[in-house]
PDB file of N, CA and C in Angstrom:
ATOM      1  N   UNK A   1       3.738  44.950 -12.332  1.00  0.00           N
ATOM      2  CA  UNK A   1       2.481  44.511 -11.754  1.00  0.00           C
ATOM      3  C   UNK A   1       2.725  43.559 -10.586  1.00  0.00           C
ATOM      4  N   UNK A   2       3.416  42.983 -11.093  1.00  0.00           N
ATOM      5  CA  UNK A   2       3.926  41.490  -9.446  1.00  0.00           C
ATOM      6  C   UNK A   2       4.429  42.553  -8.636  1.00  0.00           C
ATOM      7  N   UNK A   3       5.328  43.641  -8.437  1.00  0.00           N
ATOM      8  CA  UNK A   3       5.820  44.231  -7.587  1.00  0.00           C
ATOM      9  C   UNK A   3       4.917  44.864  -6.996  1.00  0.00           C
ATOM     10  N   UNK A   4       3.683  45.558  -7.656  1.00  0.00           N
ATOM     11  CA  UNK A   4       2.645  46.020  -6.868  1.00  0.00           C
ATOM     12  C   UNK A   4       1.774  44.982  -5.800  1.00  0.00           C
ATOM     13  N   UNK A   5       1.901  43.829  -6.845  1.00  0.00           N
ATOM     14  CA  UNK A   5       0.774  42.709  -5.770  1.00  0.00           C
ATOM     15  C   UNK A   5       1.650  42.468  -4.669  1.00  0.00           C
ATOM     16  N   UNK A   6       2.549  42.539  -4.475  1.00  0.00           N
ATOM     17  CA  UNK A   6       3.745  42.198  -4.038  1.00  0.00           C
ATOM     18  C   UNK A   6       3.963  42.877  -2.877  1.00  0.00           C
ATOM     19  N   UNK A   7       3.773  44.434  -2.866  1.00  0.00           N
ATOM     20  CA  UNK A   7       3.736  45.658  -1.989  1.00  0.00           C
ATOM     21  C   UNK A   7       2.736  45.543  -1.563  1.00  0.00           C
ATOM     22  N   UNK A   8       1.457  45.437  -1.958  1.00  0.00           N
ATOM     23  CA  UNK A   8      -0.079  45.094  -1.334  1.00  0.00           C
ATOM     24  C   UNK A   8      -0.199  44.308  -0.374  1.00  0.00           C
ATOM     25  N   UNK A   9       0.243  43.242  -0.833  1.00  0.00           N
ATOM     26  CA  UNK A   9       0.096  42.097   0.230  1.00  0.00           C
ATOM     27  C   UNK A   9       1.192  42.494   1.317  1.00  0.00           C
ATOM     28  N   UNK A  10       2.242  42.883   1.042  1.00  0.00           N
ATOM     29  CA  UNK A  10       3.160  43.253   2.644  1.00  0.00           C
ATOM     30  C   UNK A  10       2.329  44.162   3.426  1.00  0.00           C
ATOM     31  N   UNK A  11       2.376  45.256   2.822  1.00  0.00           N
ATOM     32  CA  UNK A  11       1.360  46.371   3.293  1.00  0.00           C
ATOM     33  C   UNK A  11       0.180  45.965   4.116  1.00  0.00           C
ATOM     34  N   UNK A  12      -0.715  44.646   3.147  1.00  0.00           N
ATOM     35  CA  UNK A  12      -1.749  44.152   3.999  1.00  0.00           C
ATOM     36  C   UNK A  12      -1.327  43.370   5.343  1.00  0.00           C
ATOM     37  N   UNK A  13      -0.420  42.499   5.388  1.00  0.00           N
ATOM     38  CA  UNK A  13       0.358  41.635   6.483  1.00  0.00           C
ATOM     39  C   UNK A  13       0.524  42.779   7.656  1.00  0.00           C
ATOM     40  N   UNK A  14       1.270  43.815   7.012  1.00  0.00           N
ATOM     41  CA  UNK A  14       2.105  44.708   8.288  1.00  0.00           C
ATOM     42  C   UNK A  14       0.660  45.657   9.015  1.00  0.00           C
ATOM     43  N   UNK A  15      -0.285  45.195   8.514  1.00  0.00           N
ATOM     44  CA  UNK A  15      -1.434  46.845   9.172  1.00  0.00           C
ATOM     45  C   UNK A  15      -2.293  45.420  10.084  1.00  0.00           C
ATOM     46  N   UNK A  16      -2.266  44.372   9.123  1.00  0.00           N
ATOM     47  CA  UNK A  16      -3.187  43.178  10.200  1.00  0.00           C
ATOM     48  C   UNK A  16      -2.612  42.835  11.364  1.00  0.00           C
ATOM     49  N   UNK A  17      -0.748  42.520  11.059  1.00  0.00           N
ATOM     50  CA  UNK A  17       0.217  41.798  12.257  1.00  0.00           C
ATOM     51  C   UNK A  17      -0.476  43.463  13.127  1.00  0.00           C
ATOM     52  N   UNK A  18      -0.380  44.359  12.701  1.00  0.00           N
ATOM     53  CA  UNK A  18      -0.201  45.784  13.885  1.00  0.00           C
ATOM     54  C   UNK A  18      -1.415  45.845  14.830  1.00  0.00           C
ATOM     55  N   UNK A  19      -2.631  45.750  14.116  1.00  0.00           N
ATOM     56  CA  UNK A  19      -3.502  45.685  14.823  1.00  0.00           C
ATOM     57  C   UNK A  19      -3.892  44.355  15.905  1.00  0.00           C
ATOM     58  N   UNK A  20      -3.328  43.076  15.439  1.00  0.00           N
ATOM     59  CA  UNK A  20      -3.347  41.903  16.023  1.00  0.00           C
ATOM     60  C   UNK A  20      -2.329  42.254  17.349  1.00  0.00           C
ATOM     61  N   UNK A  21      -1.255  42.642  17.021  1.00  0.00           N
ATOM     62  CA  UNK A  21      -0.172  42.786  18.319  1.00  0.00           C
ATOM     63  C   UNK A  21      -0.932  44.218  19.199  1.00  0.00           C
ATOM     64  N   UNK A  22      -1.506  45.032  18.753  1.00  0.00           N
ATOM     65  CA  UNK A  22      -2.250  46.216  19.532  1.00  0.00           C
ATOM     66  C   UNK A  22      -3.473  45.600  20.719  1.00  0.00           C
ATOM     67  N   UNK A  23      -3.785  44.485  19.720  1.00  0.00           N
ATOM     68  CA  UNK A  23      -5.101  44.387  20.735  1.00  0.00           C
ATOM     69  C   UNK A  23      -4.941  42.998  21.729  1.00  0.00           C
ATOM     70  N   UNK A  24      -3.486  42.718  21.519  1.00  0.00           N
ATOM     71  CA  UNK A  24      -3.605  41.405  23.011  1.00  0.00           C
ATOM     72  C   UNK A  24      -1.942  42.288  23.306  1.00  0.00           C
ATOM     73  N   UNK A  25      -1.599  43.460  23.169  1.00  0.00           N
ATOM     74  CA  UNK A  25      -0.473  43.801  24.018  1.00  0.00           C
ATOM     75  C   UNK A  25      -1.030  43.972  25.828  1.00  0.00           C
ATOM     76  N   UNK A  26      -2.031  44.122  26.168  1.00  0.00           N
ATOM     77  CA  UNK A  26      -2.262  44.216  27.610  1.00  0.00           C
ATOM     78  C   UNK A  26      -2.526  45.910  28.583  1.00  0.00           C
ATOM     79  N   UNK A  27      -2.253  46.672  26.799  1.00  0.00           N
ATOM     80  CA  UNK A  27      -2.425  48.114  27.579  1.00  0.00           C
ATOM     81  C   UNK A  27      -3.547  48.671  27.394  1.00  0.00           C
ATOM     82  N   UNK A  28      -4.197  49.221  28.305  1.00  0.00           N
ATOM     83  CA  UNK A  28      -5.422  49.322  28.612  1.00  0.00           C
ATOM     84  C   UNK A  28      -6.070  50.330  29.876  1.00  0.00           C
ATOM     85  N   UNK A  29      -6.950  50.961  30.242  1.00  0.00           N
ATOM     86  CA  UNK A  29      -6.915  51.480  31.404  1.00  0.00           C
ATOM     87  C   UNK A  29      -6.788  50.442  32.658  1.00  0.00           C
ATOM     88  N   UNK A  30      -6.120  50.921  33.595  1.00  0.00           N
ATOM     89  CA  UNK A  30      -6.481  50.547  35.447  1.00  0.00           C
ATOM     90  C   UNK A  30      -6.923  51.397  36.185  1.00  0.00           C
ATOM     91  N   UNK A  31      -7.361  50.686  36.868  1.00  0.00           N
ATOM     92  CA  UNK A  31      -7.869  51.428  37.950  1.00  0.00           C
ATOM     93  C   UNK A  31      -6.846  52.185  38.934  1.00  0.00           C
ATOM     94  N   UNK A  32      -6.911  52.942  39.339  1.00  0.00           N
ATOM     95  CA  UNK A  32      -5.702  53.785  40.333  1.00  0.00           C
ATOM     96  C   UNK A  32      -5.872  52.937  41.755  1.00  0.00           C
ATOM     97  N   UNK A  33      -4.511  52.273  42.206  1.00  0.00           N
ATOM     98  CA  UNK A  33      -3.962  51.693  43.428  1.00  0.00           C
ATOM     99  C   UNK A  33      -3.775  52.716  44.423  1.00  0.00           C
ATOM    100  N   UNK A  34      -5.022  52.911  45.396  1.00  0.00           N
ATOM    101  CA  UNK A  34      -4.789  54.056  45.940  1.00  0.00           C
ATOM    102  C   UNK A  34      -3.815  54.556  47.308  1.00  0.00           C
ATOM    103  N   UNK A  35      -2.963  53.144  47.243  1.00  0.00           N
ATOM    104  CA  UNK A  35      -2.187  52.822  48.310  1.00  0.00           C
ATOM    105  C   UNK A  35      -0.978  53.151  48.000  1.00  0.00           C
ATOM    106  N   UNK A  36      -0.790  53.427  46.760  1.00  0.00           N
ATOM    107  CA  UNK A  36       0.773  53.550  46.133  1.00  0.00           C
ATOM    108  C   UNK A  36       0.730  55.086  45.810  1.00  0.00           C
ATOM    109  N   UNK A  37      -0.135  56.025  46.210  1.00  0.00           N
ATOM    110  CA  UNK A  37      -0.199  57.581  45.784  1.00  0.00           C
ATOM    111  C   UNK A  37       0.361  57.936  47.232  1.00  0.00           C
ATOM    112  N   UNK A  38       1.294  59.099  47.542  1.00  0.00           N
ATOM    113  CA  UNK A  38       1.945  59.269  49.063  1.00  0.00           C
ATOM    114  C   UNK A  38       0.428  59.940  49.073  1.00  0.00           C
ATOM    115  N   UNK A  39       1.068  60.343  50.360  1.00  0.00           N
ATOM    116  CA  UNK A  39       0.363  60.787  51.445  1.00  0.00           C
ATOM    117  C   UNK A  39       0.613  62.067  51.581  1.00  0.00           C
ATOM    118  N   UNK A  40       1.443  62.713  50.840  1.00  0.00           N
ATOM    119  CA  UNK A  40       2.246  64.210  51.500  1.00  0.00           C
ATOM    120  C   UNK A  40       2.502  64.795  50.116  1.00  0.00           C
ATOM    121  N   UNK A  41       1.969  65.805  49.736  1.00  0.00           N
ATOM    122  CA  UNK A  41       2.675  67.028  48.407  1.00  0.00           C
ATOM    123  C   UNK A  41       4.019  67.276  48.525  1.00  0.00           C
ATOM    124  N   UNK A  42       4.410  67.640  47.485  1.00  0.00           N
ATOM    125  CA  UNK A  42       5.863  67.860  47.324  1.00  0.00           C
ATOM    126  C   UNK A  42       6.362  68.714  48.311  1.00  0.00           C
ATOM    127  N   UNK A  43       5.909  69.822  49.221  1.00  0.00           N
ATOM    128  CA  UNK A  43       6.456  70.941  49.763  1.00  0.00           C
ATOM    129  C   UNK A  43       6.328  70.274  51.442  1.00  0.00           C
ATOM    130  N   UNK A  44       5.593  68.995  51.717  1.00  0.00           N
ATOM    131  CA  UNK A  44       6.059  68.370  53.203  1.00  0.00           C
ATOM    132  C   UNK A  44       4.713  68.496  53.605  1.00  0.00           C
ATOM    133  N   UNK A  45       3.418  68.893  52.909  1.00  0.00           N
ATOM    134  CA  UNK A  45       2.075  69.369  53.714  1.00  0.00           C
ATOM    135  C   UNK A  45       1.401  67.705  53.729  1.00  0.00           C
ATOM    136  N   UNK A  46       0.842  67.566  54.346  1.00  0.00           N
ATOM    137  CA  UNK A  46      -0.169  66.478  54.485  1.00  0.00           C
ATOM    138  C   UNK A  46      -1.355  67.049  52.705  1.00  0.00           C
ATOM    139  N   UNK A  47      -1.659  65.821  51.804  1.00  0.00           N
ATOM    140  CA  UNK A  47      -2.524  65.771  51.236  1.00  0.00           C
ATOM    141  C   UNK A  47      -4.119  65.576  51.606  1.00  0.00           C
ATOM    142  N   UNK A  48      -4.850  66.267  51.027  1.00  0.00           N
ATOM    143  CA  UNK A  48      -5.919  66.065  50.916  1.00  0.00           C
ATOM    144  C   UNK A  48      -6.545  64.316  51.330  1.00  0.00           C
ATOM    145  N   UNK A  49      -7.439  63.989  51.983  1.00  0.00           N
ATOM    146  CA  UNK A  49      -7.516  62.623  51.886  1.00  0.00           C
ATOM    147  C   UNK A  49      -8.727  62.656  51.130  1.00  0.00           C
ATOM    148  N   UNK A  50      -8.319  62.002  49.515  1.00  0.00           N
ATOM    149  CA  UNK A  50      -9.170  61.217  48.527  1.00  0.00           C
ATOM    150  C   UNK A  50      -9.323  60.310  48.435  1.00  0.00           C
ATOM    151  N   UNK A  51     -10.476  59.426  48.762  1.00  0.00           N
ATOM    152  CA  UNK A  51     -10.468  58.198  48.241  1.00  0.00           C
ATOM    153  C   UNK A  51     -11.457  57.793  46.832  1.00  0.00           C
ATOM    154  N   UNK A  52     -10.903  56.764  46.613  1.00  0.00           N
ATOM    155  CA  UNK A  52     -12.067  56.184  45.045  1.00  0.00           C
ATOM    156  C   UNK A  52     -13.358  57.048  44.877  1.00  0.00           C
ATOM    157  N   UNK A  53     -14.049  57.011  46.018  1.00  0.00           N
ATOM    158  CA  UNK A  53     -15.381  57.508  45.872  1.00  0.00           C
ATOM    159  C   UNK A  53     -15.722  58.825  46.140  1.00  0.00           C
ATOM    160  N   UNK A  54     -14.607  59.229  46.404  1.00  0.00           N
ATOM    161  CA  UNK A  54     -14.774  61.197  46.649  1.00  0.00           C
ATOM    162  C   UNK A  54     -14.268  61.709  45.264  1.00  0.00           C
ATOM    163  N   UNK A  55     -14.731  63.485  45.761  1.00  0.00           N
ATOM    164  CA  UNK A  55     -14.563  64.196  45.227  1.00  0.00           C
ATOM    165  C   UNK A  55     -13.005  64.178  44.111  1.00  0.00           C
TER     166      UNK A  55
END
């Protein structure tokens, strides 16, 4: 019986620490830096010019 309370409570520690370290790790969506995408497709052609608010 102690070995079960025993396993419970780790069990409970390790799912709280997981979710506690999940939600202040910092990953999250961003927004796309549209300055750091080239300018040119792989084969040398000029890309399309997209910005934020287009298509």
């Amino acid at each position: 019986m102690l070995f079960l309370l025993a396993l419970t409570a780790l069990a409970t520690w390790g799912v709280a620490a997981t979710v506690l370290a999940l939600r202040s790790d910092g990953y999250g969506p961003r927004p796309t830096e549209w300055a750091r995408i080239p300018d040119r497709n792989a084969d040398g052609r000029r890309a399309p010019a997209v910005g934020p608010h287009e298509g």
